[in-house]
Protein backbone atom coordinates (compact mmCIF):
# COMPACT_ATOMS: atom_id res chain seq x y z
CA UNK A 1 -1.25 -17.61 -0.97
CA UNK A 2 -3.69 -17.33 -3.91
CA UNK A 3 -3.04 -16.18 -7.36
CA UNK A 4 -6.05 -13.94 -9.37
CA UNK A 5 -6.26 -12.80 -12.95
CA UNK A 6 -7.19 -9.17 -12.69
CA UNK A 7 -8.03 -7.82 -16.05
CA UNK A 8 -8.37 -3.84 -17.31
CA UNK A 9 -11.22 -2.78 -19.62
CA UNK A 10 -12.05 0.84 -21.27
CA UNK A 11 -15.18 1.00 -20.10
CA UNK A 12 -16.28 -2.65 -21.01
CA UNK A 13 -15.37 -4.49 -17.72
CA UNK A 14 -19.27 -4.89 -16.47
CA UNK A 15 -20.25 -6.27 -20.07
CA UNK A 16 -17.29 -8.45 -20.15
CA UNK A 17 -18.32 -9.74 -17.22
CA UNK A 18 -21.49 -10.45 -17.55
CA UNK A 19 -20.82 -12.46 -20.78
CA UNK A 20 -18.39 -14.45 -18.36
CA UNK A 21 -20.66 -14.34 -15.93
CA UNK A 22 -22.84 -16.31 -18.77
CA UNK A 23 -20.01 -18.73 -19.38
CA UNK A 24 -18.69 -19.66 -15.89
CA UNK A 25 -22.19 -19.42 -13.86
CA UNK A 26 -21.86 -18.19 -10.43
CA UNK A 27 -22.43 -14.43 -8.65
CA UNK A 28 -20.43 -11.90 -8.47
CA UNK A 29 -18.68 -11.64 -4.99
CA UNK A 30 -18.37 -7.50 -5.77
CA UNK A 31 -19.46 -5.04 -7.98
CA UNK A 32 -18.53 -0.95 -7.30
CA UNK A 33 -18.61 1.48 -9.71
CA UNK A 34 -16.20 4.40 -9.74
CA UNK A 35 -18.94 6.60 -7.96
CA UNK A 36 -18.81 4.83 -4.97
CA UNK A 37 -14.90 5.95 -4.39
CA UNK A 38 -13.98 8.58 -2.61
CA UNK A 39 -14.31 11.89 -4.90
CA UNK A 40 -16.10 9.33 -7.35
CA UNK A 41 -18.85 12.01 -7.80
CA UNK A 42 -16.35 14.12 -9.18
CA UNK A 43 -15.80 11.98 -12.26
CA UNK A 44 -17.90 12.90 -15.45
CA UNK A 45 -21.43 10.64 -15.25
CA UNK A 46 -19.64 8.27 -18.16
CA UNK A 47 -16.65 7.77 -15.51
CA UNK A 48 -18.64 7.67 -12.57
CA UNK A 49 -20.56 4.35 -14.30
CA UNK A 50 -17.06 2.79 -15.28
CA UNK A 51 -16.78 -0.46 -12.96
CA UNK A 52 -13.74 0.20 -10.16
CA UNK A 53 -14.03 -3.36 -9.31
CA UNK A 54 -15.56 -6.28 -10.19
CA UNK A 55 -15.33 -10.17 -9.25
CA UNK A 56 -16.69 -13.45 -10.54
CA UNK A 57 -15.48 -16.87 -8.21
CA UNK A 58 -14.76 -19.26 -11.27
CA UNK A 59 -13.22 -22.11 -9.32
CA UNK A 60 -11.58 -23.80 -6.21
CA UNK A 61 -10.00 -20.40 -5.08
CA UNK A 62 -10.12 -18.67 -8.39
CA UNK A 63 -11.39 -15.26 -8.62
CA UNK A 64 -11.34 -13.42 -11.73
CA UNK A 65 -11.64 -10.03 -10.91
CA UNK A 66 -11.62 -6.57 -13.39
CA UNK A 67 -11.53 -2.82 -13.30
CA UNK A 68 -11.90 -0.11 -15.71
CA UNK A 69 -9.63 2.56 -16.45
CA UNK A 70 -10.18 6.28 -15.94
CA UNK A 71 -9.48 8.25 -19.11
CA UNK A 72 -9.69 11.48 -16.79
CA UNK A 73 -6.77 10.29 -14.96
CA UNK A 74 -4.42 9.49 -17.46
CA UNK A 75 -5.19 5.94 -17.91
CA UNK A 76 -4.69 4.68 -21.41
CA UNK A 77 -5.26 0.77 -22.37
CA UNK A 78 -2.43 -0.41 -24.18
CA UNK A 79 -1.83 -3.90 -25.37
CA UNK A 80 0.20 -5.63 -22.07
CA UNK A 81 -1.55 -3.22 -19.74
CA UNK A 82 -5.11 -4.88 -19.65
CA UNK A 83 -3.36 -7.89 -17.06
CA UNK A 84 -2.23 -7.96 -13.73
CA UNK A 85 -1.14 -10.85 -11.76
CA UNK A 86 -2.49 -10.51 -8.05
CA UNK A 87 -1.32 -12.21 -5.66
CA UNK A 88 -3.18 -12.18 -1.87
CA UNK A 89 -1.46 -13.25 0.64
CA UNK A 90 -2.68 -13.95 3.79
CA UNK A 91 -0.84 -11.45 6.22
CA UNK A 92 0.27 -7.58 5.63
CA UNK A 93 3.48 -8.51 6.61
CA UNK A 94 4.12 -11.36 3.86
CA UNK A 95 2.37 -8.45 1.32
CA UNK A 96 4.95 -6.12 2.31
CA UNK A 97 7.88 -8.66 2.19
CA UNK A 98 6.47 -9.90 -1.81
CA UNK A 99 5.64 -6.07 -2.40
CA UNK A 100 9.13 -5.24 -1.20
CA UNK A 101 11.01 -7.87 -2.95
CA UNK A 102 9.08 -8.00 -6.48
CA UNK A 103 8.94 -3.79 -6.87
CA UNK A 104 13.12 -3.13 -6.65
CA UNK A 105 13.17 -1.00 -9.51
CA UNK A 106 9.59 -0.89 -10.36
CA UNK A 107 7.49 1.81 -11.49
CA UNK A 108 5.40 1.94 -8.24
CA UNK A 109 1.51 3.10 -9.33
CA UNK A 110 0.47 2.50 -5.66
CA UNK A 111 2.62 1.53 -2.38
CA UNK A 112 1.29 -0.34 0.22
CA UNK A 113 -1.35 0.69 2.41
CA UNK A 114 -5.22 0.30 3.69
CA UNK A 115 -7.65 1.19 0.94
CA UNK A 116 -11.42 2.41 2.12
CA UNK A 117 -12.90 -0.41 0.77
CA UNK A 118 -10.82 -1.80 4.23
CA UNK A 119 -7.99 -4.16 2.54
CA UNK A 120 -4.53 -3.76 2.16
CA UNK A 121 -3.06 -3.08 -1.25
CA UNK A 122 -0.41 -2.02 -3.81
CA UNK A 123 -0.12 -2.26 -7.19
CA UNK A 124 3.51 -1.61 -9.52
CA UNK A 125 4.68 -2.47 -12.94
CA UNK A 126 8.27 -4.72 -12.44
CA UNK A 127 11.18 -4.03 -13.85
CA UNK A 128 10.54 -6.44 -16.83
CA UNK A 129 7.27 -5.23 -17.69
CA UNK A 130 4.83 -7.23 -15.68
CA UNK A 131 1.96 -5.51 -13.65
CA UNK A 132 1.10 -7.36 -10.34
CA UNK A 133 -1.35 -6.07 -7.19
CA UNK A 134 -0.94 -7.32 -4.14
CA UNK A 135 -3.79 -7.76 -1.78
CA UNK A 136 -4.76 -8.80 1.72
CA UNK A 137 -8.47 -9.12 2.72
CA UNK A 138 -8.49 -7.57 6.45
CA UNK A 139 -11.14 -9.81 8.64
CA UNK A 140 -14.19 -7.68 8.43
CA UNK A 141 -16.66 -8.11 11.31
């Protein structure tokens, strides 16, 4: 299993990233904007440009990866939010088992299941406080 730092931004993820981007070297392995979700086109044209995901390889199996929140949704940054720990494991049954375990009493923001970008995910703040994702990357032909 891998752990990632995934990081929350108010509309500053792509610039953040880019002065990272400046620091670490390397490409990014993804960057989607909220448009390119599904009802993304929906959003107001500010939203629509906000990055949904973004990720820069910064060492042996390191990925730091960001998102920005939607206002329009009820997001709000808030000192403690802007962090998640992520933790991919390698099978949808060990992310169910570690998504199971880790989310008893949790304040569940999104269960497990396939996303359309084709991986498995959830995401839940813990019972102490702490915001963790958990993600498999389905085999993609």
């Amino acid at each position: 299993m891998k752990v990632h730092p995934y990081l929350n931004f108010d509309g500053k993820a792509e610039e953040a990233f880019m002065f990272y981007k400046s620091v670490f070297g390397g490409e990014f392995s993804a960057n989607m904007k909220m448009s390119e979700m599904p009802d993304g086109k929906k959003l107001s044209k500010e939203e629509q440009n906000r990055t949904m995901h973004i990720a820069l390889p910064i060492g042996e199996g390191t990925v730091l990866m960001a998102s920005d929140i939607v206002p329009s949704a009820g997001h709000k940054l808030q000192s403690g939010s802007q962090t998640y720990t992520m933790l991919s494991p390698d099978t949808k049954e060990e992310a169910d088992r570690l998504f199971d375990g880790l989310s008893k009493d949790a304040d569940i923001e999104m269960k497990m299941e396939d996303t359309f970008w084709g991986d498995y995910m959830g995401s839940f703040t813990d019972k102490f406080g702490i915001k963790w994702m958990i993600n498999v990357t389905v085999q993609r032909n």
